[in-house]
Protein backbone atom coordinates (compact mmCIF):
# COMPACT_ATOMS: atom_id res chain seq x y z
CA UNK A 1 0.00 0.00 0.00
CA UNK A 2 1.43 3.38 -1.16
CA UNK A 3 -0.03 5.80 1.86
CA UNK A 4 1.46 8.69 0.08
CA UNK A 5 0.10 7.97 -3.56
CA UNK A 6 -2.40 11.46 -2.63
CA UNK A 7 0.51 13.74 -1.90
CA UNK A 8 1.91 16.02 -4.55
CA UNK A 9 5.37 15.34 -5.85
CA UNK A 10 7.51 18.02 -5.82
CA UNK A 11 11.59 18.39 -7.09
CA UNK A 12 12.37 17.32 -3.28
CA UNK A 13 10.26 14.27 -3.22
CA UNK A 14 11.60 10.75 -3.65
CA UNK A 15 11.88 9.77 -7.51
CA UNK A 16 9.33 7.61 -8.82
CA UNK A 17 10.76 6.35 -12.04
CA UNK A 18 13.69 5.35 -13.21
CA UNK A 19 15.59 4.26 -16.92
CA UNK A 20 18.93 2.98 -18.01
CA UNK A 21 19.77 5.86 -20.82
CA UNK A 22 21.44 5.32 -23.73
CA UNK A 23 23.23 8.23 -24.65
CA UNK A 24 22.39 9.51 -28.17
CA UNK A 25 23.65 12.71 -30.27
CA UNK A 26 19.71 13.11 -31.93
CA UNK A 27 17.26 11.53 -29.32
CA UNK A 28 16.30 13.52 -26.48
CA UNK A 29 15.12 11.20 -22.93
CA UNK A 30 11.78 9.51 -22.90
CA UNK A 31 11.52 12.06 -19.83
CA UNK A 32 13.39 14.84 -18.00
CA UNK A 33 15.31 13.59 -15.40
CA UNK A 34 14.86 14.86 -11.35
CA UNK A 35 18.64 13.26 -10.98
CA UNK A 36 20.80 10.54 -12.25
CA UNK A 37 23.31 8.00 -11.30
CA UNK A 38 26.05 5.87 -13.47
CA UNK A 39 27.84 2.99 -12.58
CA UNK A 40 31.78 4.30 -13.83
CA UNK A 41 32.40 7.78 -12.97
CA UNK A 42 33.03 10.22 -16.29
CA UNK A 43 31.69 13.00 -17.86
CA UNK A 44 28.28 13.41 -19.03
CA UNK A 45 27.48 15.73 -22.65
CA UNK A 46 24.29 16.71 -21.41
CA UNK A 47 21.19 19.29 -22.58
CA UNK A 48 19.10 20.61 -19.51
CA UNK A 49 14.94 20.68 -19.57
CA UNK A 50 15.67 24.59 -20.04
CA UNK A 51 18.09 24.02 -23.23
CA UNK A 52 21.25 24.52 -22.26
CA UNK A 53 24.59 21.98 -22.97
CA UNK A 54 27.24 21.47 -21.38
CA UNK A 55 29.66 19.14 -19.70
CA UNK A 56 29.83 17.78 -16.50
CA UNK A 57 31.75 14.97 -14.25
CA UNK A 58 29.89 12.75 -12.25
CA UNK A 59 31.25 10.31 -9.41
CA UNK A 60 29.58 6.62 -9.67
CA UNK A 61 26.76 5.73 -7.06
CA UNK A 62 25.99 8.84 -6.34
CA UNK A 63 22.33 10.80 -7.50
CA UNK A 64 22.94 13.95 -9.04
CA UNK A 65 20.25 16.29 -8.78
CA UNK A 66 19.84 17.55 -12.63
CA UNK A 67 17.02 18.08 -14.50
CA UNK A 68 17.98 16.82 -18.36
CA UNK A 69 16.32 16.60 -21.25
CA UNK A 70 19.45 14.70 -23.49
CA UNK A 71 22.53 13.01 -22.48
CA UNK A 72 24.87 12.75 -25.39
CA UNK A 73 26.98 10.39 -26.79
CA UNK A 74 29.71 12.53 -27.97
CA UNK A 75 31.70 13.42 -25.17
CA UNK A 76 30.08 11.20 -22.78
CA UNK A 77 32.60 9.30 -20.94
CA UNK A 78 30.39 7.73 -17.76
CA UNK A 79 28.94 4.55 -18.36
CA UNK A 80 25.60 2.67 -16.29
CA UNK A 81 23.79 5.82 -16.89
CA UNK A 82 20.16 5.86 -15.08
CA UNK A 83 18.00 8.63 -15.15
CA UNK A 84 15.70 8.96 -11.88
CA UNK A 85 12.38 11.08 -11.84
């Protein structure tokens, strides 16, 4: 029994879903990420919900708190990508 399925989710609130992501240079996510996690640490090429690119490092097993709308392959480094929201 979920006893909080009547609450509203906000940014701060526990992710709900989750995907392995395959980074890709033309498809954007099947949803904008709250966070996301890899398995290696690396860098991630990534586009945020808002638009903007960029490049970032990211430490394996830990949630990063980004919202994204693509993770690229080209200059993506990080591998076990999930996506949490």
């Amino acid at each position: 029994m979920d006893k909080f399925k009547d609450f509203a989710q906000g940014l701060e609130s526990p992710a709900t879903r989750l995907a392995e992501i395959a980074p890709s240079d033309t498809a954007p996510l099947a949803f904008v990420t709250r966070a996301v996690t890899v398995e290696s640490s690396g860098h991630l090429q990534v586009v945020t919900a808002d638009g903007d690119s960029g490049r970032i490092f990211v430490a394996a097993g830990v949630p990063f708190p980004l919202r994204l709308s693509q993770i690229m392959a080209t200059g993506t480094t990080a591998t076990g990508i999930v996506g949490l929201a």
